[in-house]
Protein backbone atom coordinates (compact mmCIF):
# COMPACT_ATOMS: atom_id res chain seq x y z
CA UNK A 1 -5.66 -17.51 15.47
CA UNK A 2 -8.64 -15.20 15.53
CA UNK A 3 -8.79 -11.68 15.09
CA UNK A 4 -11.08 -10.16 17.53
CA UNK A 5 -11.41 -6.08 18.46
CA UNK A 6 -9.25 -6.68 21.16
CA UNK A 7 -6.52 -7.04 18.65
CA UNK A 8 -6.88 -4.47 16.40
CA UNK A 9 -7.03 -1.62 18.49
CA UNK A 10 -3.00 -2.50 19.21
CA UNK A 11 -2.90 -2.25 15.26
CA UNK A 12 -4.20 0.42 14.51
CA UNK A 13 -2.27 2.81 17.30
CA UNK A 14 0.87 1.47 16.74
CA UNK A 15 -0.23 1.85 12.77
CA UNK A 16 -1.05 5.79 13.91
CA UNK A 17 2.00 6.46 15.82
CA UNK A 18 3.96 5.56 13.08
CA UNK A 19 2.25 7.94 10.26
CA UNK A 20 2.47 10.42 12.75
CA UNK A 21 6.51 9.76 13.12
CA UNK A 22 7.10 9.84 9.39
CA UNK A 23 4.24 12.79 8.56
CA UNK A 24 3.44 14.83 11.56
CA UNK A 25 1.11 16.81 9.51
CA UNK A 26 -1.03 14.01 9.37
CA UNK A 27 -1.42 14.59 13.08
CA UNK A 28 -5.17 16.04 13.39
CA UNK A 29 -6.59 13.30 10.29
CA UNK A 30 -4.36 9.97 12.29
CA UNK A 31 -6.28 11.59 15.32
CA UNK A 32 -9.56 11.75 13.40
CA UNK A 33 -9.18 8.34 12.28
CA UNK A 34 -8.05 6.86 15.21
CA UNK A 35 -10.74 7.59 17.02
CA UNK A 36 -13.54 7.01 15.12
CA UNK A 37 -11.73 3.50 14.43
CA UNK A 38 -11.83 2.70 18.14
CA UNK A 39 -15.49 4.18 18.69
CA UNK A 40 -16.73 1.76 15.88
CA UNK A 41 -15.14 -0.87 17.85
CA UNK A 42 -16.46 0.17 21.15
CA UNK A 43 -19.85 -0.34 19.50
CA UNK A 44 -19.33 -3.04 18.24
CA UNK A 45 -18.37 -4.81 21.73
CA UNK A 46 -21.90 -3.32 22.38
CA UNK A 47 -23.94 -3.86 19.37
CA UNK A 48 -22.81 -6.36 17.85
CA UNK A 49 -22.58 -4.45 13.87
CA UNK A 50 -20.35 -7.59 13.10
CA UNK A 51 -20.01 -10.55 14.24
């Protein structure tokens, strides 16, 4: 099995929604990283950063 973008975006919000269960303080950094996480994958679809 390879792991391509399409997989880890699942990942990483299910991996968000659950620090934000436990820690909801975390709420505006899980937010931050969360979408900076899927931009970088976004651009990667387009640019090709890594293959």
């Amino acid at each position: 099995m390879t792991i391509t973008a399409a997989h880890i975006g699942p990942f990483v919000a299910l991996a968000a929604g659950i620090l934000i269960l436990i820690m909801p303080r975390l709420l505006n950094y899980v937010i931050a990283i969360y979408l900076i996480v899927i931009g970088l994958i976004g651009l990667n679809g387009i640019y090709h950063f890594v293959r």
